[in-house]
Protein backbone atom coordinates (compact mmCIF):
# COMPACT_ATOMS: atom_id res chain seq x y z
CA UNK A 1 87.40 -4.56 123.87
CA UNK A 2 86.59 -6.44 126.92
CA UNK A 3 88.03 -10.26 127.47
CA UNK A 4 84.24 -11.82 127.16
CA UNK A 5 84.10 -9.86 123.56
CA UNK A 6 87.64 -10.88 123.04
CA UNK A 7 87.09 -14.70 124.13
CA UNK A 8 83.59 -14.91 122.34
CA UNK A 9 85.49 -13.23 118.72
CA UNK A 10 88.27 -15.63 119.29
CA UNK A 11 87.37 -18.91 120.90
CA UNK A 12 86.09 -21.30 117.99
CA UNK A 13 89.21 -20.07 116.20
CA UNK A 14 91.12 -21.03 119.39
CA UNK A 15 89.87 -24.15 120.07
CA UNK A 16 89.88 -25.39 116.47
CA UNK A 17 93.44 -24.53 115.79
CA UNK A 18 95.28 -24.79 119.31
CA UNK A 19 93.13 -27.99 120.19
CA UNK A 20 92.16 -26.48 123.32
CA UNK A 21 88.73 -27.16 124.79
CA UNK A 22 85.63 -24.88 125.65
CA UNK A 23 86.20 -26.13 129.30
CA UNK A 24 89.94 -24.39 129.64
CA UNK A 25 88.11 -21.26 129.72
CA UNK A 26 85.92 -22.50 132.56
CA UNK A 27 88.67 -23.26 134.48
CA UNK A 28 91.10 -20.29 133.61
CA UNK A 29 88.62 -18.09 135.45
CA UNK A 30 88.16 -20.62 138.70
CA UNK A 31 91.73 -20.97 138.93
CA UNK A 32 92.02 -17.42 138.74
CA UNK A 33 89.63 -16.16 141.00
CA UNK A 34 90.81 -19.21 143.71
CA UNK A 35 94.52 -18.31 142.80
CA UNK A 36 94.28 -14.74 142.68
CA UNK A 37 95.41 -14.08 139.18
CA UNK A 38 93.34 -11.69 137.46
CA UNK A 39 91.65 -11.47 134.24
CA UNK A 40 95.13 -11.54 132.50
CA UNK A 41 95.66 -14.72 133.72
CA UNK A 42 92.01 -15.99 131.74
CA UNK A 43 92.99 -14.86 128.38
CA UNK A 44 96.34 -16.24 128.81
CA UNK A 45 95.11 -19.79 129.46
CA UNK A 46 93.42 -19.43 126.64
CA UNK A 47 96.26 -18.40 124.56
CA UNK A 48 99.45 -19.87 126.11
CA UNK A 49 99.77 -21.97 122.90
CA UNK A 50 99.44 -18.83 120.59
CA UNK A 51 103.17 -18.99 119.32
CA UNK A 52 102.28 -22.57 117.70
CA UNK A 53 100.89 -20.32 114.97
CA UNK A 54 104.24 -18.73 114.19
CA UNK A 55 106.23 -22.34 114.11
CA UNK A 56 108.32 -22.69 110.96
CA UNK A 57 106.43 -26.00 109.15
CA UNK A 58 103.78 -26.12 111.59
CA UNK A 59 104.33 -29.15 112.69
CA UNK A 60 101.17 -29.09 115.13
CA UNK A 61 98.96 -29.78 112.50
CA UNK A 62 100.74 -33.05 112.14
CA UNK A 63 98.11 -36.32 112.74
CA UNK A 64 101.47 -38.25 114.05
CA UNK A 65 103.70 -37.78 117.05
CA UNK A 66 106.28 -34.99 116.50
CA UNK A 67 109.90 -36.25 115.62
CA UNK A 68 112.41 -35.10 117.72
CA UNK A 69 113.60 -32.22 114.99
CA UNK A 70 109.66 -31.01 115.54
CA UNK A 71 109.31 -31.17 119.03
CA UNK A 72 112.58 -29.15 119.38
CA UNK A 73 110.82 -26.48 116.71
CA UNK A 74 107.72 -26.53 119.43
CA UNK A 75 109.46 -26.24 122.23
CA UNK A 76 109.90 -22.41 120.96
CA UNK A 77 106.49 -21.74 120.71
CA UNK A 78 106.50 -20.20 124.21
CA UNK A 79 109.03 -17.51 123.78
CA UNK A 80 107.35 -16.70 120.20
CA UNK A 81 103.54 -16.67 122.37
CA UNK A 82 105.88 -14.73 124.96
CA UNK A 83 106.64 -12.15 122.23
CA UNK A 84 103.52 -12.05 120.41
CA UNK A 85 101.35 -11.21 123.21
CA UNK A 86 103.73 -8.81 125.59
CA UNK A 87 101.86 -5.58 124.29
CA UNK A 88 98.60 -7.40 124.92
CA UNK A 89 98.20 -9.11 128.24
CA UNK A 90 99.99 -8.10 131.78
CA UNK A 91 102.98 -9.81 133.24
CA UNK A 92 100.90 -12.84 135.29
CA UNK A 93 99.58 -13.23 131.64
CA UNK A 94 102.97 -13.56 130.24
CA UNK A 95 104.58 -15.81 133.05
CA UNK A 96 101.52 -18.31 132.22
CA UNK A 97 102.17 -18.30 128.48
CA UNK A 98 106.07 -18.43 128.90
CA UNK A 99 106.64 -20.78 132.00
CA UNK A 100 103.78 -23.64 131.29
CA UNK A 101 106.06 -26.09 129.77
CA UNK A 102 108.26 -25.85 132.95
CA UNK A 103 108.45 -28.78 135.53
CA UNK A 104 108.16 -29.06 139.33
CA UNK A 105 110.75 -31.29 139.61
CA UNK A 106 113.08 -28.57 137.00
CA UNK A 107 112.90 -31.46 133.79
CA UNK A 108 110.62 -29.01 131.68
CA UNK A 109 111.54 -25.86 129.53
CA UNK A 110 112.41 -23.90 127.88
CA UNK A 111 114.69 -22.48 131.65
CA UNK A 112 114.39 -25.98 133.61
CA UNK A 113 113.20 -24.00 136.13
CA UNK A 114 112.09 -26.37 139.25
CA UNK A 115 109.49 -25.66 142.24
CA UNK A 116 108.75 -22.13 143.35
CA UNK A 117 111.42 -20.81 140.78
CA UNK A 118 108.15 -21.50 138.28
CA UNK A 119 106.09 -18.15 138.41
CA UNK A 120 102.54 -19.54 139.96
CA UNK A 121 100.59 -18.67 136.80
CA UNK A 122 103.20 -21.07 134.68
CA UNK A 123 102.50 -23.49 137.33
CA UNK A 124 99.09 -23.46 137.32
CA UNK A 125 98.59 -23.48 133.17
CA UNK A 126 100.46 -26.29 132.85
CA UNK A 127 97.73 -28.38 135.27
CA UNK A 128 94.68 -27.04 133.50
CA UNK A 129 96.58 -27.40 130.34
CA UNK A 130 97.49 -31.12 131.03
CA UNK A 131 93.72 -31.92 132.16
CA UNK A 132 92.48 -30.25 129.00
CA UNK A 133 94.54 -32.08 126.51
CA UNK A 134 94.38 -35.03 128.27
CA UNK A 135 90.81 -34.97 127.98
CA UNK A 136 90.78 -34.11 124.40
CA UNK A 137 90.52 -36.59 121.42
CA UNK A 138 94.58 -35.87 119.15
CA UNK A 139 94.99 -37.50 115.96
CA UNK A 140 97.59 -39.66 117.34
CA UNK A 141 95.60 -41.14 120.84
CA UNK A 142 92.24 -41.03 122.30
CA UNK A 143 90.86 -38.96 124.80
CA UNK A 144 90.96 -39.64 128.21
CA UNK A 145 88.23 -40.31 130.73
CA UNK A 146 87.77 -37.92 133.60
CA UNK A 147 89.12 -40.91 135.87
CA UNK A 148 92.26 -41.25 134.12
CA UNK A 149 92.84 -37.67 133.47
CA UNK A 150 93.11 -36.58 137.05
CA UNK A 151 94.65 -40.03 138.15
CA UNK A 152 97.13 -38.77 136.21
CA UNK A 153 97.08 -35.30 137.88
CA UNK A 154 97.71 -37.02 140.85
CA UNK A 155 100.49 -39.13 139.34
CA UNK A 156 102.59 -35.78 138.29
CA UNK A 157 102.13 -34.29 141.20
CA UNK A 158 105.26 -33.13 142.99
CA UNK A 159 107.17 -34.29 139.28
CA UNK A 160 105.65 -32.54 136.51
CA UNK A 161 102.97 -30.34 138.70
CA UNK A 162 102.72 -28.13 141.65
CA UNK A 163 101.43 -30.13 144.25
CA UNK A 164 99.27 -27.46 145.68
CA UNK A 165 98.34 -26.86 142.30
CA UNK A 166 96.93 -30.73 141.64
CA UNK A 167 95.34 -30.56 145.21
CA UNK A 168 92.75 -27.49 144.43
CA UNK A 169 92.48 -29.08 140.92
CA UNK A 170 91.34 -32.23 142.32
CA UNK A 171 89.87 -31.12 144.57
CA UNK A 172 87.62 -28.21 142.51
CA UNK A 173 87.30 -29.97 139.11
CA UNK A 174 86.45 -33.69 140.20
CA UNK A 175 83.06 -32.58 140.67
CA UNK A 176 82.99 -31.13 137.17
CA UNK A 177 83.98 -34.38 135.97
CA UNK A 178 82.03 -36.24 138.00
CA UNK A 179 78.61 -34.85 136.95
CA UNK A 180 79.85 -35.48 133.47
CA UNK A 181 79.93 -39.15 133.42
């Protein structure tokens, strides 16, 4: 099966249940071809969230904020994606679902690994996963405008996100937003 059949089987389920966007698939593939990172690195955008589906309670599907019990429960969902998927996709595939959560500034998880200790496909899922839920309606907030969403990029940057990382996505996505209103 090739990704597009794979993506095209798979993506209303995706976005339905992981809350992702049509547009993180958009931008999986111009990260990857501008970052180098291969077709592995697409369909792991796409499915770095994957081990929410395996969380005891599923507290994801909650229309509240998570309580702290919950959000520990989530914070596993990347070594349960991690496991899931390691017959599926290739390694830069693997570091993107399994190092996302992970923080320039070494404040994420699930390692607290800091700048270039954070494989480049972690650090480059966590920006176009940021910008996509940020720009997504949740139960518990509204959706951000494009404005706000990459002012907020920009904010993170050298904290949360790769500052090289929130440069090219600036830089290559404003546009996108832009012609959207």
């Amino acid at each position: 099966m090739t990704l597009d059949e794979l993506l095209e089987e798979n993506e209303i389920w995706l976005v339905g249940l992981l809350g992702h966007t049509p547009n993180l698939r958009r931008w999986a593939a111009q990260a990857a071809d501008f970052w180098g990172l291969g077709l592995d690195f697409e369909l792991a955008v796409l499915y770095h969230d994957y081990g929410r589906l395996f969380v005891p309670g599923r507290p994801y599907l909650r229309p509240r904020p998570l309580t702290q019990e919950e959000q520990a429960a989530m914070k596993t969902h990347v070594v349960i994606g991690y496991r899931k998927l390691h017959s599926r996709i290739g390694r830069v595939g693997l570091e993107a679902v399994l190092y996302h959560h992970e923080r320039w500034d070494g404040q994420g998880y699930l390692y607290g690994l800091s700048g270039q200790e954070i494989p480049l496909a972690g650090r480059v899922c966590a920006v176009l996963d940021a910008l996509d839920a940020m720009l997504a309606e949740r139960p518990y907030r509204p959706a951000r405008s494009w404005v706000e969403a990459l002012g907020e990029l920009e904010a993170g940057s050298g904290s949360q996100f790769d500052p090289a990382v929130v440069r090219w996505a600036l830089a290559s996505l404003r546009l996108e937003g832009v012609c959207r209103g």
